[in-house]
N, C-alpha and C. Protein backbone atom coordinates (compact mmCIF):
# COMPACT_ATOMS: atom_id res chain seq x y z
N UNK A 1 150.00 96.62 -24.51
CA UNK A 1 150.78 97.63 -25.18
C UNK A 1 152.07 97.00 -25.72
N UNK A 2 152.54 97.18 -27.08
CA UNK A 2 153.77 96.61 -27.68
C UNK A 2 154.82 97.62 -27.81
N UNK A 3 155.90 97.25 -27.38
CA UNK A 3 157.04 97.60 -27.11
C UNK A 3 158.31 97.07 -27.55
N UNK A 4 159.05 98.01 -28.52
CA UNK A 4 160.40 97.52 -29.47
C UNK A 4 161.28 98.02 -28.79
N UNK A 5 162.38 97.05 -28.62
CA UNK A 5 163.59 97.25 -28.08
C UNK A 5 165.02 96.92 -28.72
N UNK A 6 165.48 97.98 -29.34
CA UNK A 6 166.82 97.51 -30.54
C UNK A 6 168.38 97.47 -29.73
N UNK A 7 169.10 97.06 -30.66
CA UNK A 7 170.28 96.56 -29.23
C UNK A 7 171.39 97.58 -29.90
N UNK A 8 171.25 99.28 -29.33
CA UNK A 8 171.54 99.92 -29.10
C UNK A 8 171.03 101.11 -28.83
N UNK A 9 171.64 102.49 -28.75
CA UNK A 9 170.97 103.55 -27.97
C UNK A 9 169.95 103.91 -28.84
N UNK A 10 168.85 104.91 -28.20
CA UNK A 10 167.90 105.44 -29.26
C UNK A 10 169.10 106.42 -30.07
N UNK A 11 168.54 106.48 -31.20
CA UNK A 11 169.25 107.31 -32.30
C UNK A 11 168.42 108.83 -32.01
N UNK A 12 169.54 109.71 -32.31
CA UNK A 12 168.92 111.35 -31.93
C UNK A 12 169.35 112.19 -33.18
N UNK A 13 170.49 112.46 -33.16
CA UNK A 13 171.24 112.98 -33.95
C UNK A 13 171.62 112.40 -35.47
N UNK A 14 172.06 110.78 -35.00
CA UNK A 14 172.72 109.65 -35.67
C UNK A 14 171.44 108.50 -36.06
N UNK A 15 171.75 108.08 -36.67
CA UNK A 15 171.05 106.45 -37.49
C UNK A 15 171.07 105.56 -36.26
N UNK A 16 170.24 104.91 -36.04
CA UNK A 16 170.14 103.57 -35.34
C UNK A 16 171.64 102.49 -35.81
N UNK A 17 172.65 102.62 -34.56
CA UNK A 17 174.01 102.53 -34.55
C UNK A 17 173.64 100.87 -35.06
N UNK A 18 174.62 100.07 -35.61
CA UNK A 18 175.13 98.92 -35.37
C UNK A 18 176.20 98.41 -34.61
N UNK A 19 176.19 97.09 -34.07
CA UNK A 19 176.69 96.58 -33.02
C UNK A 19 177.47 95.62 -33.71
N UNK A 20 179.15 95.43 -33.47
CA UNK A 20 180.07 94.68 -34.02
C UNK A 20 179.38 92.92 -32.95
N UNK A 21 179.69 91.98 -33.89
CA UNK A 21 179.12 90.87 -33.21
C UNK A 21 180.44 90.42 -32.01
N UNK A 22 182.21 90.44 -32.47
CA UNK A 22 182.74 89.46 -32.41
C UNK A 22 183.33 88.82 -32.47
N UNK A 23 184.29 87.73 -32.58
CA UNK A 23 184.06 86.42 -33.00
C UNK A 23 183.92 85.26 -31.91
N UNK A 24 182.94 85.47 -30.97
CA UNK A 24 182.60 84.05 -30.32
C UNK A 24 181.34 84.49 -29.89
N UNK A 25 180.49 83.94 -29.50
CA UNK A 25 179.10 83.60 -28.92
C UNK A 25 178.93 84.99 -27.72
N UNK A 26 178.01 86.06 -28.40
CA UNK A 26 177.78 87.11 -28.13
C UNK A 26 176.40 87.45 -27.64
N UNK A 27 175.82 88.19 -26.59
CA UNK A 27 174.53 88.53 -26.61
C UNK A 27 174.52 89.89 -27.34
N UNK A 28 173.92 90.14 -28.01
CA UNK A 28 173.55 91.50 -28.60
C UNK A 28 172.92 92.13 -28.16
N UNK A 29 171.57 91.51 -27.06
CA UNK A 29 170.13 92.20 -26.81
C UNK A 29 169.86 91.35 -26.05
N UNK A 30 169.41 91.90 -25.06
CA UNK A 30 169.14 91.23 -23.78
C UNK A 30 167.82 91.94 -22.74
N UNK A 31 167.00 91.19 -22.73
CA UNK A 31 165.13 91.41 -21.84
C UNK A 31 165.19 91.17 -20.68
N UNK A 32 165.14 91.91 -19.62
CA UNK A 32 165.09 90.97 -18.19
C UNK A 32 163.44 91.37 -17.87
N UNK A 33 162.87 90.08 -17.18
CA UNK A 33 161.83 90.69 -17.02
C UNK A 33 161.76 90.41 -15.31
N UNK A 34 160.23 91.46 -14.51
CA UNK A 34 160.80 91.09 -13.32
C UNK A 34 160.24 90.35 -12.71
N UNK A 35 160.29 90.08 -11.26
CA UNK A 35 159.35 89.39 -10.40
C UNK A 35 157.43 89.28 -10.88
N UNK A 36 157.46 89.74 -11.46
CA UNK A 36 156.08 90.42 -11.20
C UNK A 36 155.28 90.10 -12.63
N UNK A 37 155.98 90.35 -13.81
CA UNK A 37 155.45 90.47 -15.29
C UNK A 37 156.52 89.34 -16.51
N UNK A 38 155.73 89.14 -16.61
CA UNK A 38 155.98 87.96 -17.82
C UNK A 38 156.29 88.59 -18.99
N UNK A 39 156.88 88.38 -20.26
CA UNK A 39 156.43 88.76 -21.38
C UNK A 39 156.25 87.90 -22.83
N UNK A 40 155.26 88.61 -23.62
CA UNK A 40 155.48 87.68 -24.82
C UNK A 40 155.84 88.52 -25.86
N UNK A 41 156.79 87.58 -26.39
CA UNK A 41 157.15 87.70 -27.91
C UNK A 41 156.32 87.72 -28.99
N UNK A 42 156.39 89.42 -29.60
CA UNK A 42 155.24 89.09 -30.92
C UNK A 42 156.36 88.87 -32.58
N UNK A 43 157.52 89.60 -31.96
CA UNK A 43 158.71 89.77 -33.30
C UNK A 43 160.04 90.09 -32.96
N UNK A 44 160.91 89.50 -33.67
CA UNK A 44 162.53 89.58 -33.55
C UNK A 44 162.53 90.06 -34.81
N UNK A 45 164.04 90.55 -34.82
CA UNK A 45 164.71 90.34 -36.23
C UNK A 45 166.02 90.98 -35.63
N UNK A 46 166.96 91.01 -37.32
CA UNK A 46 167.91 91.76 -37.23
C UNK A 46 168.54 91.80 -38.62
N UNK A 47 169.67 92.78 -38.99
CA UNK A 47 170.29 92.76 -40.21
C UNK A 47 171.81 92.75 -40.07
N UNK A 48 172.46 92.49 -40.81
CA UNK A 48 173.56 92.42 -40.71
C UNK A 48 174.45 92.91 -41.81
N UNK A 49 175.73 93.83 -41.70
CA UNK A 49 176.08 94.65 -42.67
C UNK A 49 176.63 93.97 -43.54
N UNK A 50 177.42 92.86 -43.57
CA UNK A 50 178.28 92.20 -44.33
C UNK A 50 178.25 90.27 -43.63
N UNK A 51 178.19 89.46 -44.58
CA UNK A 51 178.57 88.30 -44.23
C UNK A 51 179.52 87.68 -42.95
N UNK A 52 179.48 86.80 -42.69
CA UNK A 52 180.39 86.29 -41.08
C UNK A 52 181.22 86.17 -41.77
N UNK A 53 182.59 86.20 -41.63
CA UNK A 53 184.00 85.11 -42.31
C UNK A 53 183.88 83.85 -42.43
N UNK A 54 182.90 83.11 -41.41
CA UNK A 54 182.76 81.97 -41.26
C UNK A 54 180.77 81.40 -41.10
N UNK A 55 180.23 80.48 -41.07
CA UNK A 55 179.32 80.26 -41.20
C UNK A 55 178.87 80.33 -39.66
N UNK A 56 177.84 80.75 -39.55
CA UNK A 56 177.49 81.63 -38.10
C UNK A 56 175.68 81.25 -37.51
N UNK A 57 175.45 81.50 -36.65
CA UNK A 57 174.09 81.62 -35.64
C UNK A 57 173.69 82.59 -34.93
N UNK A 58 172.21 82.96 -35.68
CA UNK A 58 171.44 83.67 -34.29
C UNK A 58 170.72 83.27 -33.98
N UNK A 59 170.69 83.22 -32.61
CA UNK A 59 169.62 82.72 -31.64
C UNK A 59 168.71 83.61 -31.11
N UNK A 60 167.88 83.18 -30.81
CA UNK A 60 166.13 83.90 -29.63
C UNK A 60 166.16 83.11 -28.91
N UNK A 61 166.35 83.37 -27.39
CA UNK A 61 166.43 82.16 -26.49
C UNK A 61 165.89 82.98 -24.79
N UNK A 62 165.89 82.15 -24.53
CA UNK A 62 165.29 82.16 -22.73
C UNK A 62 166.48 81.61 -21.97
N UNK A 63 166.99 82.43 -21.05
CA UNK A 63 167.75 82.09 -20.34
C UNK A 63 167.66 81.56 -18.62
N UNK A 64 168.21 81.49 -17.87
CA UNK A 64 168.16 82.01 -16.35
C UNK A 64 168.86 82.59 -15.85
N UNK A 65 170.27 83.34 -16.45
CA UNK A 65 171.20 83.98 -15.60
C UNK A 65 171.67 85.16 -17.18
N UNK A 66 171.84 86.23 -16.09
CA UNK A 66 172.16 87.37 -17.54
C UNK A 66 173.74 87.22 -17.66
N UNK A 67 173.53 88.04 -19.23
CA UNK A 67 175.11 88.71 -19.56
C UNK A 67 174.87 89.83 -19.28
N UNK A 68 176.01 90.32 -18.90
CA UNK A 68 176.61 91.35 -18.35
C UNK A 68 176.74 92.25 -19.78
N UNK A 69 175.59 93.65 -19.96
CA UNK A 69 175.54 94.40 -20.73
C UNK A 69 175.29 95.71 -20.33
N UNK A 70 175.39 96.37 -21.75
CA UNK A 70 175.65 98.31 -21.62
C UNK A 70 174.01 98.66 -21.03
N UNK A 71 173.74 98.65 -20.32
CA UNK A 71 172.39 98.84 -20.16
C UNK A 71 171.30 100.25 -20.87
N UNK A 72 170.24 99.71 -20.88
CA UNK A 72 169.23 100.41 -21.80
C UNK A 72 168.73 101.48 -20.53
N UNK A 73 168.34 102.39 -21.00
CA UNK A 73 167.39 103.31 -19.89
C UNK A 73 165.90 103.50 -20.61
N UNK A 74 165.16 103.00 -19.41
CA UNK A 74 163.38 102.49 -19.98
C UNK A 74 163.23 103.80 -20.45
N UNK A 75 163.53 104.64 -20.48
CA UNK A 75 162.45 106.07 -21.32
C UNK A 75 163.00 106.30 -22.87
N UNK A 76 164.07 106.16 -23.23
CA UNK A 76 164.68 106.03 -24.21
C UNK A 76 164.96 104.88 -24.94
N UNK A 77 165.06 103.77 -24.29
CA UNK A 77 165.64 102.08 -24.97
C UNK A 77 164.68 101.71 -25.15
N UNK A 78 163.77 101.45 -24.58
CA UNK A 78 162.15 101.01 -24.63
C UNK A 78 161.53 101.65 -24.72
N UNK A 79 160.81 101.11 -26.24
CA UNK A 79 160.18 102.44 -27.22
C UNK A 79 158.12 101.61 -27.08
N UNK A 80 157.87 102.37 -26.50
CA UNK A 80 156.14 101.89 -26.34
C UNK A 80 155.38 102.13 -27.93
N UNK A 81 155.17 101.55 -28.27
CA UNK A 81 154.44 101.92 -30.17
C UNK A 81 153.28 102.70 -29.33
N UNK A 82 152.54 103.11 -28.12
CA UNK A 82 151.25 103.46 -28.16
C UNK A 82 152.03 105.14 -27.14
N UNK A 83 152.10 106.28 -27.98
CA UNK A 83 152.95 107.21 -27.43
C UNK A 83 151.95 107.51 -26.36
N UNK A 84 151.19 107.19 -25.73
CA UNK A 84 150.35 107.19 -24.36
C UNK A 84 150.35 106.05 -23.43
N UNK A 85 150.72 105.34 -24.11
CA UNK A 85 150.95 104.26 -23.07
C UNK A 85 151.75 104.30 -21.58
N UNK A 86 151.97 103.28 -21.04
CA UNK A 86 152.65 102.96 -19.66
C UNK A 86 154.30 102.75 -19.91
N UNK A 87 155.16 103.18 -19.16
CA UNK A 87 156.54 102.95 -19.62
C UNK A 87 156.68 101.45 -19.38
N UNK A 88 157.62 100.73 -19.73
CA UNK A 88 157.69 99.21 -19.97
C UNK A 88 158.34 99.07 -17.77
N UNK A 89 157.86 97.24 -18.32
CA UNK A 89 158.23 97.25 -16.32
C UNK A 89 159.44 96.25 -16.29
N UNK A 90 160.18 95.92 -17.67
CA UNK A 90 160.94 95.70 -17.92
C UNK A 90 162.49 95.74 -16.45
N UNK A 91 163.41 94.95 -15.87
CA UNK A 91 164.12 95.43 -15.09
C UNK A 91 165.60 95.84 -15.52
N UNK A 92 165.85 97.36 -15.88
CA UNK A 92 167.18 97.91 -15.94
C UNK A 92 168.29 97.59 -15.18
N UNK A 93 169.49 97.98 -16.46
CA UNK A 93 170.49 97.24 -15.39
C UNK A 93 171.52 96.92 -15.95
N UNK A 94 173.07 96.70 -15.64
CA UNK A 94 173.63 96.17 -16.44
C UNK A 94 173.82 94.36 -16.27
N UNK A 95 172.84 94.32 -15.55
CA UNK A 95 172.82 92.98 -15.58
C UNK A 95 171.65 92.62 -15.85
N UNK A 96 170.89 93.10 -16.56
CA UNK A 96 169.65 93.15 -16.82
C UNK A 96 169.22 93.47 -18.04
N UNK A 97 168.30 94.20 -18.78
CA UNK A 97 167.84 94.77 -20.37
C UNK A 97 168.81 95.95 -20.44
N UNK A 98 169.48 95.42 -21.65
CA UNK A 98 170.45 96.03 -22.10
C UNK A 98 170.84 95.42 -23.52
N UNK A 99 172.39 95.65 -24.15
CA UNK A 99 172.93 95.05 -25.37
C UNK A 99 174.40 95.04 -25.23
N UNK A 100 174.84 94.26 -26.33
CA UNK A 100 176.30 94.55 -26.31
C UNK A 100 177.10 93.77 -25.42
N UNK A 101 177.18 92.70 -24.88
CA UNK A 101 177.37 91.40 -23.82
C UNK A 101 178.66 91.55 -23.90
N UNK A 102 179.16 92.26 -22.55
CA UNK A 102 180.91 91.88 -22.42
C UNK A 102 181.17 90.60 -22.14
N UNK A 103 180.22 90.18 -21.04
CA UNK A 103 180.46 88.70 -20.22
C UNK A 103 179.35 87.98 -20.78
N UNK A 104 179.13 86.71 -20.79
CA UNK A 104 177.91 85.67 -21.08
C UNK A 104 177.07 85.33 -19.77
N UNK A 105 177.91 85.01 -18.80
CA UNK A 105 177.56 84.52 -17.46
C UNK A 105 177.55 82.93 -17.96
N UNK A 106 176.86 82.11 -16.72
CA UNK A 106 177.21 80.38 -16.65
C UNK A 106 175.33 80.30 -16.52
N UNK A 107 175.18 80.49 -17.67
CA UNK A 107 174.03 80.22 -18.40
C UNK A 107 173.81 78.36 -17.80
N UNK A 108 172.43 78.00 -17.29
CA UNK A 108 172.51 76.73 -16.50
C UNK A 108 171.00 75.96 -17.53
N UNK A 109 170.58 76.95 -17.67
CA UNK A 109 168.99 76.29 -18.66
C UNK A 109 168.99 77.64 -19.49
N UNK A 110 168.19 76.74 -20.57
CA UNK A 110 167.65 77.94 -21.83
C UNK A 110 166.42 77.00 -22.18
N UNK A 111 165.24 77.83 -23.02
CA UNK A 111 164.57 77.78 -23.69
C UNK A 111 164.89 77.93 -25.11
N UNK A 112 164.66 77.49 -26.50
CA UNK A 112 164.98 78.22 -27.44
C UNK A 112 164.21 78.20 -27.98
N UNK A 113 163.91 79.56 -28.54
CA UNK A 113 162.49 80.31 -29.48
C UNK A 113 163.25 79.84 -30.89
N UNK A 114 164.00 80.53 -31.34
CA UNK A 114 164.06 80.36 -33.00
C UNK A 114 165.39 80.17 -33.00
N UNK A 115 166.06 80.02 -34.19
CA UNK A 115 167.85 79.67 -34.41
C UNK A 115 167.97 80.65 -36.21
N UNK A 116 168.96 80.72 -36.57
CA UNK A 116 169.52 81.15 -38.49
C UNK A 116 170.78 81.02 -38.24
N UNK A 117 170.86 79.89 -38.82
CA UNK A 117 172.11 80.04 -39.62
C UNK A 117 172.54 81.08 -40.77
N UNK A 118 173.42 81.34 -40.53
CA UNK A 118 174.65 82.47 -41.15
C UNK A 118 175.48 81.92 -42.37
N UNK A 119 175.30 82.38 -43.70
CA UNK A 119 176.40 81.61 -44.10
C UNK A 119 177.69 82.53 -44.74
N UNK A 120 178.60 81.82 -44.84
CA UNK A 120 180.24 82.73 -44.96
C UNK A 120 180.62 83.55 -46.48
N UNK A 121 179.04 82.90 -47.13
CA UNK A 121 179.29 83.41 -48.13
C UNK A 121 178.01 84.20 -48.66
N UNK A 122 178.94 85.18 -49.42
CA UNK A 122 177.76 86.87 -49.47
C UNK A 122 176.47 86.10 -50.31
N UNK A 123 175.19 86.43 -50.06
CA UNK A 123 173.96 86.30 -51.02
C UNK A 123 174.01 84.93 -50.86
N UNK A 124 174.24 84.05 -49.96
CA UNK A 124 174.35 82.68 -49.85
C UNK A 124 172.84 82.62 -49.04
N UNK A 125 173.14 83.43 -47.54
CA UNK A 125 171.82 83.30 -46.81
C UNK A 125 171.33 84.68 -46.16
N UNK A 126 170.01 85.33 -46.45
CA UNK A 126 169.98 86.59 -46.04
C UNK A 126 170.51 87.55 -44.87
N UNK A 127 170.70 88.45 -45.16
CA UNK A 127 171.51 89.54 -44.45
C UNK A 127 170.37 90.21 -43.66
N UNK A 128 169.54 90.15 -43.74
CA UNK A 128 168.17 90.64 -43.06
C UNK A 128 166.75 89.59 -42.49
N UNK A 129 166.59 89.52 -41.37
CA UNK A 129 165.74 88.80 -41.05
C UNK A 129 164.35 88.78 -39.83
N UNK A 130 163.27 88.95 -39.88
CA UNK A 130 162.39 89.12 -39.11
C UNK A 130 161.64 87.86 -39.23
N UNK A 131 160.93 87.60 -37.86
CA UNK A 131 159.88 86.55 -37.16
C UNK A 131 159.06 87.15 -36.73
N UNK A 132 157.94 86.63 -37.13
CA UNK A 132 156.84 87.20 -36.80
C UNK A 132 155.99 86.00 -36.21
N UNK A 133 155.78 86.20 -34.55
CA UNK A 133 155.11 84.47 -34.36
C UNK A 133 153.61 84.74 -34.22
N UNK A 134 153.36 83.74 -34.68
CA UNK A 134 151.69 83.83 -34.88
C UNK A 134 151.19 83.59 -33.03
N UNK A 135 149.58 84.47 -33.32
CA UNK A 135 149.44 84.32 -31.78
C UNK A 135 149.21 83.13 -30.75
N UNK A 136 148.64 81.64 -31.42
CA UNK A 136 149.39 80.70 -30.65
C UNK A 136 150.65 79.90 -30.63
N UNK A 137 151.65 80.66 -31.45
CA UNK A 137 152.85 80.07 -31.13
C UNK A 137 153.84 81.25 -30.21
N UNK A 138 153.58 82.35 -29.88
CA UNK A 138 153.97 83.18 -28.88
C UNK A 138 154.54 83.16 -28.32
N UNK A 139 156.21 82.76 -28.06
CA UNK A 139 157.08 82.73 -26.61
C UNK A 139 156.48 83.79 -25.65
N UNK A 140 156.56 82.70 -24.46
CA UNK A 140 155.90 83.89 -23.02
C UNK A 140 157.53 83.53 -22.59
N UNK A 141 158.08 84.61 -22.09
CA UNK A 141 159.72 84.81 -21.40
C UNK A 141 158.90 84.76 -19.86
N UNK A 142 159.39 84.05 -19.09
CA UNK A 142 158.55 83.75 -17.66
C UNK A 142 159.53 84.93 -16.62
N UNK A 143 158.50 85.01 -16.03
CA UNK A 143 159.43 86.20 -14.60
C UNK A 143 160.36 85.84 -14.21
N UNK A 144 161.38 86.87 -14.05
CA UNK A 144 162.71 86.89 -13.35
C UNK A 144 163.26 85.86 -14.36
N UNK A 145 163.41 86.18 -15.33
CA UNK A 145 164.61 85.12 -16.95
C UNK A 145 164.62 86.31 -17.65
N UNK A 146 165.54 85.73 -18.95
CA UNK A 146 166.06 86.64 -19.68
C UNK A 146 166.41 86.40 -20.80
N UNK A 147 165.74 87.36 -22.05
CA UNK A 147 165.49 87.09 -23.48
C UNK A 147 166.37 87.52 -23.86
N UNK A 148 167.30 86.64 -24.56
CA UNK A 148 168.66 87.16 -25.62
C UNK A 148 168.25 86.83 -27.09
N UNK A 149 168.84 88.01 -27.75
CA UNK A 149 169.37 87.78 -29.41
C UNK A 149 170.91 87.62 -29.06
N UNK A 150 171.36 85.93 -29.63
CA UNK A 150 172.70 86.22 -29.22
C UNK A 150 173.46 85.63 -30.80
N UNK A 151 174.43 86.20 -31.10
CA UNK A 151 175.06 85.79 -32.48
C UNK A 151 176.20 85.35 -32.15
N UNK A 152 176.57 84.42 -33.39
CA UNK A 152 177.49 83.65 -33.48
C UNK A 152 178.90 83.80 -35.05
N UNK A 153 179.78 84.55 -34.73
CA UNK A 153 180.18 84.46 -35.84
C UNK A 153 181.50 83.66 -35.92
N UNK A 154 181.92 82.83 -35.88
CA UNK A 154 183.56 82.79 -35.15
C UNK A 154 184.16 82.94 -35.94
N UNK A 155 185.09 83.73 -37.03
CA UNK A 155 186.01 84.33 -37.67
C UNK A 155 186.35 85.60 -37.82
N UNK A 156 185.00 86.30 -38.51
CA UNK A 156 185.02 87.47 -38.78
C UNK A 156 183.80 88.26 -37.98
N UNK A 157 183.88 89.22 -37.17
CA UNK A 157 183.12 90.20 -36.98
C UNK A 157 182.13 90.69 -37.67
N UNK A 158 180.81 90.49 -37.25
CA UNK A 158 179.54 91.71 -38.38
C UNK A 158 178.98 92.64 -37.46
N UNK A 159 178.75 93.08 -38.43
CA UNK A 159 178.21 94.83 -37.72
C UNK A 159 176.54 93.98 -37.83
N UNK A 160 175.88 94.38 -37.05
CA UNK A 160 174.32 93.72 -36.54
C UNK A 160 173.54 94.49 -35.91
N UNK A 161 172.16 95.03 -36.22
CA UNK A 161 171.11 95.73 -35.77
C UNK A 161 170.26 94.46 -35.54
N UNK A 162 169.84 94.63 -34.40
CA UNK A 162 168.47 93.46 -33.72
C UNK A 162 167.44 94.21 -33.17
N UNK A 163 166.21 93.42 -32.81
CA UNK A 163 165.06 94.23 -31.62
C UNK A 163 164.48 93.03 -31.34
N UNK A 164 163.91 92.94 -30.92
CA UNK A 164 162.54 92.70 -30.08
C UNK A 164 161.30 93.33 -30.00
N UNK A 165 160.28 92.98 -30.49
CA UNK A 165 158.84 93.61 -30.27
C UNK A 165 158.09 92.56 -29.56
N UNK A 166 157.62 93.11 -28.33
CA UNK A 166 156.92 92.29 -27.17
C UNK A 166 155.57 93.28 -26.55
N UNK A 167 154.93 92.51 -25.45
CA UNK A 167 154.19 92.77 -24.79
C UNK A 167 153.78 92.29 -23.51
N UNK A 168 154.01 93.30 -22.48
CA UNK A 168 153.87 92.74 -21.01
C UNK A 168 152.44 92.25 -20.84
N UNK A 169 152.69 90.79 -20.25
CA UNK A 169 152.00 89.77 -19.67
C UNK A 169 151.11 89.96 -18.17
N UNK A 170 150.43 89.62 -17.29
CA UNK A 170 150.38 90.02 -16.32
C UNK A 170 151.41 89.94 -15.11
């Protein structure tokens, strides 16, 4: 079952909010997965409202230690595409799947899935971007780690919508 997770609240009332990046090395979106279930990556992306001030990075990466974020609640943040499906086994938390990274933590190993450079100038390098990994190139995020979209702007602040579309592993 595939499951999108955007790095802010479900929208009800309002538009699917954007998230200010910044200016230093931010998680936006953050996967914890638990003891028990693995996951793989089928798609990222994200858009961004306006150019960095400065030439910038987003990352897809595997971590071992979380940032400290607004946490998601699985019935609402984690959206199942199959409206019968199983709720995600994903682990909640603010140290866990969530967005919006006050703290980074002392990040000790990473994996890295994909990288984009940002550039400072408008229509230079797209403002919108999705990955789509083919099924043997698939990041599996291994139990008990943690999948960040994390951006990089260091000057100027961007407003940034991200997700994740995955699927629990055994």
């Amino acid at each position: 079952m595939p499951f999108t997770v955007w790095n802010g609240p479900a929208p009800t009332t309002a538009a699917q909010a954007s998230v200010t990046t910044g200016t230093a090395i931010k998680t936006m979106l953050q996967l914890a997965t638990p003891s028990t279930t693995q996951i793989e990556v089928l798609e990222y992306g994200f858009s961004l409202d306006d150019p960095p001030g400065a030439d910038g990075v987003v990352e897809l990466l595997q971590t071992d230690v979380a940032a400290t974020v607004t946490a998601h609640v699985a019935a609402t943040g984690v959206i199942n595409l199959d409206p019968n499906g199983p709720t995600t086994l994903l682990t909640m938390g603010t140290s866990a799947t969530g967005y919006t990274a006050t703290a980074e933590g002392s990040i000790t190993a990473t994996r890295v899935f994909d990288t984009v450079s940002l550039s400072s100038v408008s229509g230079e390098s797209g403002l919108c971007y999705v990955r789509t990994f083919m099924p043997d190139d698939r990041p599996i995020v291994a139990v008990s780690k943690f999948l960040r979209v994390r951006a990089t702007t260091p000057t100027t602040a961007a407003d940034m919508r991200c997700w994740i579309t995955y699927r629990q592993v055994g």
